[in-house]
N, C-alpha and C. Protein backbone atom coordinates (compact mmCIF):
# COMPACT_ATOMS: atom_id res chain seq x y z
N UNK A 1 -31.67 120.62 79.20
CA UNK A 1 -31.70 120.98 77.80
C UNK A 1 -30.35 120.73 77.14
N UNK A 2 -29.17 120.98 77.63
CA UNK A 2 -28.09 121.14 76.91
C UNK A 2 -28.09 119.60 77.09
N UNK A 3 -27.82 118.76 77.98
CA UNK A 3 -27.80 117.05 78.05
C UNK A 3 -28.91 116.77 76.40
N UNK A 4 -29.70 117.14 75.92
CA UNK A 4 -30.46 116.43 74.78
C UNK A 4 -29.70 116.87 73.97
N UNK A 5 -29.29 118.16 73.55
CA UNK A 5 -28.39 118.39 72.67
C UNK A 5 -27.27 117.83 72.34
N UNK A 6 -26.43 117.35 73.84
CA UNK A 6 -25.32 116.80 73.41
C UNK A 6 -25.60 115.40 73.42
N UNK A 7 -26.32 114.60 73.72
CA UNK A 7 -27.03 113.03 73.35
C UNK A 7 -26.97 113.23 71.91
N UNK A 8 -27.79 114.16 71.45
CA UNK A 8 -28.39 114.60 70.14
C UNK A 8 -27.50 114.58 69.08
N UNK A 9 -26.11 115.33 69.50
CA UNK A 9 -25.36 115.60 68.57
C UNK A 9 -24.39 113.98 68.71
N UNK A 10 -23.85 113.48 70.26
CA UNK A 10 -23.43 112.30 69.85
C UNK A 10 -24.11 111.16 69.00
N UNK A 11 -25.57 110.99 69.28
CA UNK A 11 -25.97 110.09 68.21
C UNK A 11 -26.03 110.35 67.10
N UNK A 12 -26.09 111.41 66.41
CA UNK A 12 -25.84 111.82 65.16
C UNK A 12 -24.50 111.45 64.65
N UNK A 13 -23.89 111.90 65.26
CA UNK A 13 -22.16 111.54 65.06
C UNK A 13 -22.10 109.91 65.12
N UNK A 14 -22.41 109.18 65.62
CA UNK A 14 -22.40 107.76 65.91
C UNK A 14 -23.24 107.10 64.37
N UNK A 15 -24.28 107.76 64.13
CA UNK A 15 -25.05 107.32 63.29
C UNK A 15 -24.33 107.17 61.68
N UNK A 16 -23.46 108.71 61.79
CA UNK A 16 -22.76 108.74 60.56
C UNK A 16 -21.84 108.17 60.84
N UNK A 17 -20.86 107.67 61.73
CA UNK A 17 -19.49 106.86 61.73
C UNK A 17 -19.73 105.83 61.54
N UNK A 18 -21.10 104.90 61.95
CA UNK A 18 -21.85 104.31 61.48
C UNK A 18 -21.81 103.35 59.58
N UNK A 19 -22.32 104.46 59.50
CA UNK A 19 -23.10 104.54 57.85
C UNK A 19 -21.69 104.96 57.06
N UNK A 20 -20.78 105.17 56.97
CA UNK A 20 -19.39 106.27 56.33
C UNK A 20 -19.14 105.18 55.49
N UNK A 21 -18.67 103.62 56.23
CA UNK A 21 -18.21 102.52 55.69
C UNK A 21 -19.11 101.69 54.46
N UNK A 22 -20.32 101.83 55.10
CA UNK A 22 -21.84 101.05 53.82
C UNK A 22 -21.72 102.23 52.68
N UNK A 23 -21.30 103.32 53.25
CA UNK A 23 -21.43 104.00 51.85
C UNK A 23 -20.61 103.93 51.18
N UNK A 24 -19.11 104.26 51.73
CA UNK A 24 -17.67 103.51 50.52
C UNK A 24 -17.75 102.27 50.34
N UNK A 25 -18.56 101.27 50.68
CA UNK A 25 -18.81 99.89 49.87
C UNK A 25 -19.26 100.08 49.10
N UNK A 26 -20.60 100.96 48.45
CA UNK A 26 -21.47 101.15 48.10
C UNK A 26 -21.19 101.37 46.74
N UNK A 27 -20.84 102.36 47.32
CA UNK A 27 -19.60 103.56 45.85
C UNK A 27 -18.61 102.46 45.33
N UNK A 28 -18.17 101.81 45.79
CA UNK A 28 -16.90 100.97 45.40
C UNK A 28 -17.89 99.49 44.19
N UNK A 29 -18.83 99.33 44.87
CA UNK A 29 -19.49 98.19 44.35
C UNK A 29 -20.28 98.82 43.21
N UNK A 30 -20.74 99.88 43.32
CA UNK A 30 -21.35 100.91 41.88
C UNK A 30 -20.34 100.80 40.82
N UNK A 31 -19.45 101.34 41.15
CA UNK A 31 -18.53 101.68 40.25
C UNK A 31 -17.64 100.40 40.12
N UNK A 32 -17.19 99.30 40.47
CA UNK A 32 -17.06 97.97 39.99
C UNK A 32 -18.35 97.38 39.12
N UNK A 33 -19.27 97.25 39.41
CA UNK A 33 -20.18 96.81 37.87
C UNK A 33 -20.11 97.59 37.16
N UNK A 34 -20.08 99.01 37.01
CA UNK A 34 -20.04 100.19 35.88
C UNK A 34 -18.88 99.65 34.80
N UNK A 35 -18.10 99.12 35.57
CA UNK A 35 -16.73 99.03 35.05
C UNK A 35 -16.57 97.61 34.00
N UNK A 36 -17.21 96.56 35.04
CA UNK A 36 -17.15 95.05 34.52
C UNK A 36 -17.90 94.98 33.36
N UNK A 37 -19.34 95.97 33.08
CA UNK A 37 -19.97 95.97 32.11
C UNK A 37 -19.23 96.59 31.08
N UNK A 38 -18.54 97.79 31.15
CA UNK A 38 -17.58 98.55 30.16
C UNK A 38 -16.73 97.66 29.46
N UNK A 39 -16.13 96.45 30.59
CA UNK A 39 -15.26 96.06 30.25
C UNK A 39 -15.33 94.80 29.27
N UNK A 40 -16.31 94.31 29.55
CA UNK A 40 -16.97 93.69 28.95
C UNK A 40 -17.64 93.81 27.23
N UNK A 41 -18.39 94.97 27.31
CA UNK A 41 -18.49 95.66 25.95
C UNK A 41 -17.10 95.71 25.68
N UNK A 42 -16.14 96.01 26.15
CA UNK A 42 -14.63 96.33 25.21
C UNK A 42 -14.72 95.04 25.14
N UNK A 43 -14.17 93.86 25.83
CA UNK A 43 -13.71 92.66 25.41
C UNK A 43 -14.65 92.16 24.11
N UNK A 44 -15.83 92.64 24.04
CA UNK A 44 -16.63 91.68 23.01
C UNK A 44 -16.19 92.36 20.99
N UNK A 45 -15.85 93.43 22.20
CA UNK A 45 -15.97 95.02 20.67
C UNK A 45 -14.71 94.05 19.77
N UNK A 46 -13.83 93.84 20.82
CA UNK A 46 -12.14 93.31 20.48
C UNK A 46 -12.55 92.13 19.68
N UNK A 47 -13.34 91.03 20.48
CA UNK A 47 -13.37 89.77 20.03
C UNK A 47 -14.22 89.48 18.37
N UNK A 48 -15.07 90.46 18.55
CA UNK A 48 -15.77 90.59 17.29
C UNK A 48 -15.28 91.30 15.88
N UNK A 49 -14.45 92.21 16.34
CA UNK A 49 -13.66 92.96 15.40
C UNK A 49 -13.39 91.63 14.00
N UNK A 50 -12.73 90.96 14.06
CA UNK A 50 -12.26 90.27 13.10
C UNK A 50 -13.53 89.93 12.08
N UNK A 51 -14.26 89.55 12.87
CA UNK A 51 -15.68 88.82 12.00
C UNK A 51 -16.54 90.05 11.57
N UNK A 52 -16.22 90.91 11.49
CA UNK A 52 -17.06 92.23 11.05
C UNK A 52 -15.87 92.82 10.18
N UNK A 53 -15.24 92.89 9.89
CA UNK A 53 -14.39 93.48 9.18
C UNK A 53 -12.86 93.32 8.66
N UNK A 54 -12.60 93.52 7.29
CA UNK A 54 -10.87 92.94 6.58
C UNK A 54 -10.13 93.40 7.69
N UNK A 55 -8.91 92.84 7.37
CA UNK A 55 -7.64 93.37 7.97
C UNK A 55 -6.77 94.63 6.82
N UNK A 56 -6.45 95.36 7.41
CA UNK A 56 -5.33 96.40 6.42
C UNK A 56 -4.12 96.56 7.20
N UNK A 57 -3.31 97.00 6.28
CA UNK A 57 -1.52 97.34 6.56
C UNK A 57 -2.16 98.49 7.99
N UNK A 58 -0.83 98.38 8.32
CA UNK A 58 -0.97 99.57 9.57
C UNK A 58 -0.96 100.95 8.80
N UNK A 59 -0.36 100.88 8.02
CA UNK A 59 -0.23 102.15 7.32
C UNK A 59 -1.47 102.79 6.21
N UNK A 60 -2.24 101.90 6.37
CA UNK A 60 -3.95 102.27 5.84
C UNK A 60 -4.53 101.86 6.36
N UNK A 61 -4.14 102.16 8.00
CA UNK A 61 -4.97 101.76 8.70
C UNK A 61 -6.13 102.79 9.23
N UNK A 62 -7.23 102.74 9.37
CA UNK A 62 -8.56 103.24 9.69
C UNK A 62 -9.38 102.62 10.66
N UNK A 63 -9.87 103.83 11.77
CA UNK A 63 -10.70 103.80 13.08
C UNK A 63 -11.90 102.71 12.44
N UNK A 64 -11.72 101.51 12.96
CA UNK A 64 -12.89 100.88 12.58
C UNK A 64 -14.41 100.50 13.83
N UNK A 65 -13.32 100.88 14.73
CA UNK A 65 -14.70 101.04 15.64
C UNK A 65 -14.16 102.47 16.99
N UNK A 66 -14.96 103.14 17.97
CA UNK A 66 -14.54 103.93 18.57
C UNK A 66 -15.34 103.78 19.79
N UNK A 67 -14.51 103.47 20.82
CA UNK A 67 -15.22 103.42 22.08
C UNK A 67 -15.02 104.14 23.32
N UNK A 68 -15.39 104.29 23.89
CA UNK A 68 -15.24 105.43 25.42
C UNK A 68 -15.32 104.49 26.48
N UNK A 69 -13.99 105.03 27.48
CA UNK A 69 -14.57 104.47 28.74
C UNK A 69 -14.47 106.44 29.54
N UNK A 70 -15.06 106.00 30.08
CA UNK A 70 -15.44 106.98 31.36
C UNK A 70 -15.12 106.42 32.90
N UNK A 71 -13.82 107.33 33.23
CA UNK A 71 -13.60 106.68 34.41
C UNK A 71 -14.14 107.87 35.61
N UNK A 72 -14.84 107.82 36.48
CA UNK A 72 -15.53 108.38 37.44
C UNK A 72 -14.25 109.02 38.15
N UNK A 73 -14.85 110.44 38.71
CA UNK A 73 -14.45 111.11 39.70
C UNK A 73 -14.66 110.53 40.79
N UNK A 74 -14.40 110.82 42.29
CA UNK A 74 -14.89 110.46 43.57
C UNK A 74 -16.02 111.59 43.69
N UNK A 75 -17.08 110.96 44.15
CA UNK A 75 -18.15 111.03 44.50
C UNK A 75 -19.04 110.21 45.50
N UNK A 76 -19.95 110.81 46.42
CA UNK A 76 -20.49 109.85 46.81
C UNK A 76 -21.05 108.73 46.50
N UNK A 77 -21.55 108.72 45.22
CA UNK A 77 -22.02 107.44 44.68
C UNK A 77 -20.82 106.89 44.00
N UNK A 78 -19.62 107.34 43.58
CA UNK A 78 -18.57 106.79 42.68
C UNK A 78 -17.32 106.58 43.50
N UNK A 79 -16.84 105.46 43.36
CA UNK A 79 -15.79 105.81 44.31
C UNK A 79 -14.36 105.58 42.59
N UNK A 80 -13.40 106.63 43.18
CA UNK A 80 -12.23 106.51 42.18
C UNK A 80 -11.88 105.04 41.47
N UNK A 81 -11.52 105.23 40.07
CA UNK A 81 -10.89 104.24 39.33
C UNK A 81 -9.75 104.58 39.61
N UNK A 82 -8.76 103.27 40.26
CA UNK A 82 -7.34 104.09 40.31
C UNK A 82 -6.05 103.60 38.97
N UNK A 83 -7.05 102.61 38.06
CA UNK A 83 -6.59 102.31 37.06
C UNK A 83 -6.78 101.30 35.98
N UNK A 84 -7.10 101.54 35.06
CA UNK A 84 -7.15 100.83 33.69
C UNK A 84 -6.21 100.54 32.71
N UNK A 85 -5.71 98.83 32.86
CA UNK A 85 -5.06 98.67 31.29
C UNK A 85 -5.50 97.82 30.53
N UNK A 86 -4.72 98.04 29.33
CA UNK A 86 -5.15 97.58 28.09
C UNK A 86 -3.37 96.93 27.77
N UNK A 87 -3.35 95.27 27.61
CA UNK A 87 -2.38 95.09 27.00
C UNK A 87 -1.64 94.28 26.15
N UNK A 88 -1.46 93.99 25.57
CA UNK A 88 -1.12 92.72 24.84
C UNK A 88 -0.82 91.32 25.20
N UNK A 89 -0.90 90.38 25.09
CA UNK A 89 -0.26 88.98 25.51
C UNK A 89 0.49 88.21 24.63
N UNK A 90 1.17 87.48 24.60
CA UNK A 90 1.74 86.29 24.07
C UNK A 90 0.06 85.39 23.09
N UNK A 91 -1.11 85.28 23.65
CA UNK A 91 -1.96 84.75 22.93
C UNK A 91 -3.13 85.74 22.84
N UNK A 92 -3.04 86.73 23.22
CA UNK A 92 -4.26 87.54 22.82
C UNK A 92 -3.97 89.06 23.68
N UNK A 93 -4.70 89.04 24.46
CA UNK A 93 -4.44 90.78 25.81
C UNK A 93 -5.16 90.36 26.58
N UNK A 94 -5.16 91.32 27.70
CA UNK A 94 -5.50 91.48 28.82
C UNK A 94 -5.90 92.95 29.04
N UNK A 95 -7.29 92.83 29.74
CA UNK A 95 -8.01 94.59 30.71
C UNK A 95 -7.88 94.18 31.90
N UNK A 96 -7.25 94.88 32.63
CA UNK A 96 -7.15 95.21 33.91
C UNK A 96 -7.74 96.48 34.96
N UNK A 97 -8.79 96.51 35.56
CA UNK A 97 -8.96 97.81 36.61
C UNK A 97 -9.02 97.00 38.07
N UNK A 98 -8.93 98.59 38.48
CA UNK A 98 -8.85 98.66 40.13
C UNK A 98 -9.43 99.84 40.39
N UNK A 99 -10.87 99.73 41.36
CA UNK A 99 -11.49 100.37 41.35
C UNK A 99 -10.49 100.91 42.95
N UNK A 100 -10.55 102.10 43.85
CA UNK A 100 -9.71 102.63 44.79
C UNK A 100 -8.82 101.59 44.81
N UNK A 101 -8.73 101.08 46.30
CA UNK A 101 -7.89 100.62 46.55
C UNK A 101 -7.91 98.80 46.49
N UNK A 102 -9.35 98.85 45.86
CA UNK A 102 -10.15 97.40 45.81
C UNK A 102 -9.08 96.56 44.97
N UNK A 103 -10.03 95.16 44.89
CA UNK A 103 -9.13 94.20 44.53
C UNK A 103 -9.06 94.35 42.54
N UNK A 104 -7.94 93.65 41.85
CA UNK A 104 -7.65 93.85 40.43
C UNK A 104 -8.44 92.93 39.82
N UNK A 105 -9.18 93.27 38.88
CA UNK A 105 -10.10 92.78 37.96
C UNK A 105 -9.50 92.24 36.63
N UNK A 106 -9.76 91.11 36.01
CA UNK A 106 -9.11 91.09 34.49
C UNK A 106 -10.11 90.24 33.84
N UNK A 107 -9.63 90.59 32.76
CA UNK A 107 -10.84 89.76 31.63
C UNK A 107 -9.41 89.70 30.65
N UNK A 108 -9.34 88.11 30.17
CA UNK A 108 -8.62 87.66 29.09
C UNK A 108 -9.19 87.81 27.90
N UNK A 109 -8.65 88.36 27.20
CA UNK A 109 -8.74 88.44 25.25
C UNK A 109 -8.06 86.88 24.38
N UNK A 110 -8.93 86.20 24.29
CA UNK A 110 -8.20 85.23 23.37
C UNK A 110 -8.65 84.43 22.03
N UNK A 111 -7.14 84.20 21.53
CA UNK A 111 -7.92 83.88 19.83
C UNK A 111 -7.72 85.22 19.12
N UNK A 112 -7.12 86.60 19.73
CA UNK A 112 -7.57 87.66 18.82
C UNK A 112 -6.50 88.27 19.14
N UNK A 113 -5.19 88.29 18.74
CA UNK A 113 -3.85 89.37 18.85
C UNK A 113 -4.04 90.29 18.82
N UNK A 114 -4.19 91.05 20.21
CA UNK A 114 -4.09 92.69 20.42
C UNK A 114 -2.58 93.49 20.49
N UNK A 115 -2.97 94.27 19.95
CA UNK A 115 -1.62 95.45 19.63
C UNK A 115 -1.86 96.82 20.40
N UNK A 116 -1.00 97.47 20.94
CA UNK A 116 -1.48 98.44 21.17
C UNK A 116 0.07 99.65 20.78
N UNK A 117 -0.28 99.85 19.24
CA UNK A 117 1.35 100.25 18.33
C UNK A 117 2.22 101.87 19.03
N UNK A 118 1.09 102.58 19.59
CA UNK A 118 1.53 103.93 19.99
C UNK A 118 2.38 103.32 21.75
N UNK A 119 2.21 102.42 22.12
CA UNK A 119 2.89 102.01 23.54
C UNK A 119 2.63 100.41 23.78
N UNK A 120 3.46 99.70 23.29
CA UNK A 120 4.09 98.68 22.51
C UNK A 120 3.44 97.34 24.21
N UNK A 121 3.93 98.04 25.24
CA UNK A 121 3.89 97.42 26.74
C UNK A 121 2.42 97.65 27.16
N UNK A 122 1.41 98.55 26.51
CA UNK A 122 -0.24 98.94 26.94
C UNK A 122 -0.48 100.06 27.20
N UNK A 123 -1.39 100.08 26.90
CA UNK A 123 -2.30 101.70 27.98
C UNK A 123 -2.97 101.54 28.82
N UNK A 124 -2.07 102.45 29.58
CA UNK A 124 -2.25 102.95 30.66
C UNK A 124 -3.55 103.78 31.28
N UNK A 125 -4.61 104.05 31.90
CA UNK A 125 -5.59 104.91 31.79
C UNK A 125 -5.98 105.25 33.51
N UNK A 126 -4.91 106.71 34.03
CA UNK A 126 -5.54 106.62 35.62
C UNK A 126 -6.56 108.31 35.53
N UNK A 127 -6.22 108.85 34.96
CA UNK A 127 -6.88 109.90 34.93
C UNK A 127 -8.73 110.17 34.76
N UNK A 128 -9.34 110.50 35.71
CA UNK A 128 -10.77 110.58 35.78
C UNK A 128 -11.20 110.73 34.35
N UNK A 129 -12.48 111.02 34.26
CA UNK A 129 -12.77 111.53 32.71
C UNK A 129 -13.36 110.48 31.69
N UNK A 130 -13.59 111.03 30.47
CA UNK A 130 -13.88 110.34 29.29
C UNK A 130 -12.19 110.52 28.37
N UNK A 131 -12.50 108.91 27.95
CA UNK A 131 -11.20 108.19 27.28
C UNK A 131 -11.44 107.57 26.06
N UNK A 132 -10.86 108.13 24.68
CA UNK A 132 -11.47 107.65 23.60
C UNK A 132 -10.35 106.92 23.26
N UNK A 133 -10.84 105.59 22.40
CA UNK A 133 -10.18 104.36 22.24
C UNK A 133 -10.56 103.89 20.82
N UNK A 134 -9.54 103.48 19.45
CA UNK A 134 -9.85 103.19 18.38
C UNK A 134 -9.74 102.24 18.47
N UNK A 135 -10.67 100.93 17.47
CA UNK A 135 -10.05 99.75 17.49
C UNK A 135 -9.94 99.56 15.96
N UNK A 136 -8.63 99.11 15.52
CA UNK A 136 -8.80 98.39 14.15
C UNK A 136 -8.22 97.24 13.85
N UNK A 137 -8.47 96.69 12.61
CA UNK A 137 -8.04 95.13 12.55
C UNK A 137 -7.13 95.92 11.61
N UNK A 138 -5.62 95.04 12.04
CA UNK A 138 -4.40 95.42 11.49
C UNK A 138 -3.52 94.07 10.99
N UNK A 139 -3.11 94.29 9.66
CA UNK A 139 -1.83 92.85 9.49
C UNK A 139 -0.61 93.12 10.33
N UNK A 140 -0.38 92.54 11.08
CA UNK A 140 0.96 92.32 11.41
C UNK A 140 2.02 91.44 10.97
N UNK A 141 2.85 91.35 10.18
CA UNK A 141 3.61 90.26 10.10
C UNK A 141 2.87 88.86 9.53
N UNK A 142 1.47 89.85 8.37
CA UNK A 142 1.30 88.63 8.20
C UNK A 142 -0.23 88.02 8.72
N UNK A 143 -0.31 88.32 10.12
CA UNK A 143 -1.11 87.68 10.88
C UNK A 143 -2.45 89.19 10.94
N UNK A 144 -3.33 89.05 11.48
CA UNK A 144 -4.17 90.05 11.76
C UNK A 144 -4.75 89.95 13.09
N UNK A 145 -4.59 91.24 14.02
CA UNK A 145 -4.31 91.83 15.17
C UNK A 145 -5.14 93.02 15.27
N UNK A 146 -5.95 93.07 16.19
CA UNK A 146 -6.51 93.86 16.77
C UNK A 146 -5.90 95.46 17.53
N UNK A 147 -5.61 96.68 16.38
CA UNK A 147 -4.38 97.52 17.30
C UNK A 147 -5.53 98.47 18.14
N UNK A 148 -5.41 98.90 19.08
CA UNK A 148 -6.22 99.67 20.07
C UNK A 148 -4.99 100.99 20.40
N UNK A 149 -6.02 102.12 19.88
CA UNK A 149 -5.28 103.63 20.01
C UNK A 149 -6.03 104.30 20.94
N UNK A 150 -5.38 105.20 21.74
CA UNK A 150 -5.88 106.19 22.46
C UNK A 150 -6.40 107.44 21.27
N UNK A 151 -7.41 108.00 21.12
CA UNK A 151 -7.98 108.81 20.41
C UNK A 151 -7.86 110.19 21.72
N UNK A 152 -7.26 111.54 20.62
CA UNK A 152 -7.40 112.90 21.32
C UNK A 152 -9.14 113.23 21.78
């Protein structure tokens, strides 16, 4: 009797040491499309901005569109975002995540000068949670630029 039990309990144990790894793929690969699609809606939100709406001074400037990302807790089905940016370029910006410890993702912004005026270098985004994000079409110097705010 005790020999089935302890068979019993090693294959159990084997079964889950097993399975531990398919499931942090799992979680990791969930939460990488969750993300690519998000990121995606942002890149288009950005790219479209101009053709939907004027440009104004920064200083009358107004939320012209408002978007959320939601970055997942760890969970079994979620595995951690360990980071999101948002940042300007020389010809347009750049989104960047990294889902744990997985590989860095980017999607180029171009044709459309992103600003991001409250942190000049990007935002930053590692903290779990819902993340509110303004976008407006702004003159800069002239030119019109896409500025992206972190919303309270």
């Amino acid at each position: 009797m005790i020999l089935r039990v302890v068979l019993a309990t090693l294959l159990a144990t084997a079964l889950v040491a097993v399975s531990l790894p398919a499931i942090e793929r799992a979680s990791v690969e969930s939460t990488e499309t969750q993300l690519r699609a998000t990121m995606s809606q942002f890149q288009t939100a950005i790219e479209t901005l101009p053709e939907r709406t004027d440009p104004v001074s920064p200083e009358r400037a107004l939320t012209h569109q408002t978007l959320t990302l939601r970055l997942p807790e760890r969970a079994w089905t979620r595995a951690r975002v360990s980071s999101v940016r948002i940042a300007p370029t020389p010809t347009g910006g750049v989104l960047r995540w990294q889902v744990s410890a997985g590989a860095v993702h980017t999607v180029f912004i171009e044709g459309v000068p992103l600003k991001t005026p409250a942190q000049p270098d990007g935002i930053q985004l590692t903290e779990p949670g819902t993340h509110r994000l303004a976008l407006t079409l702004e003159t800069h110097d002239g030119t019109p630029a896409v500025a992206v705010r972190r919303l309270p």
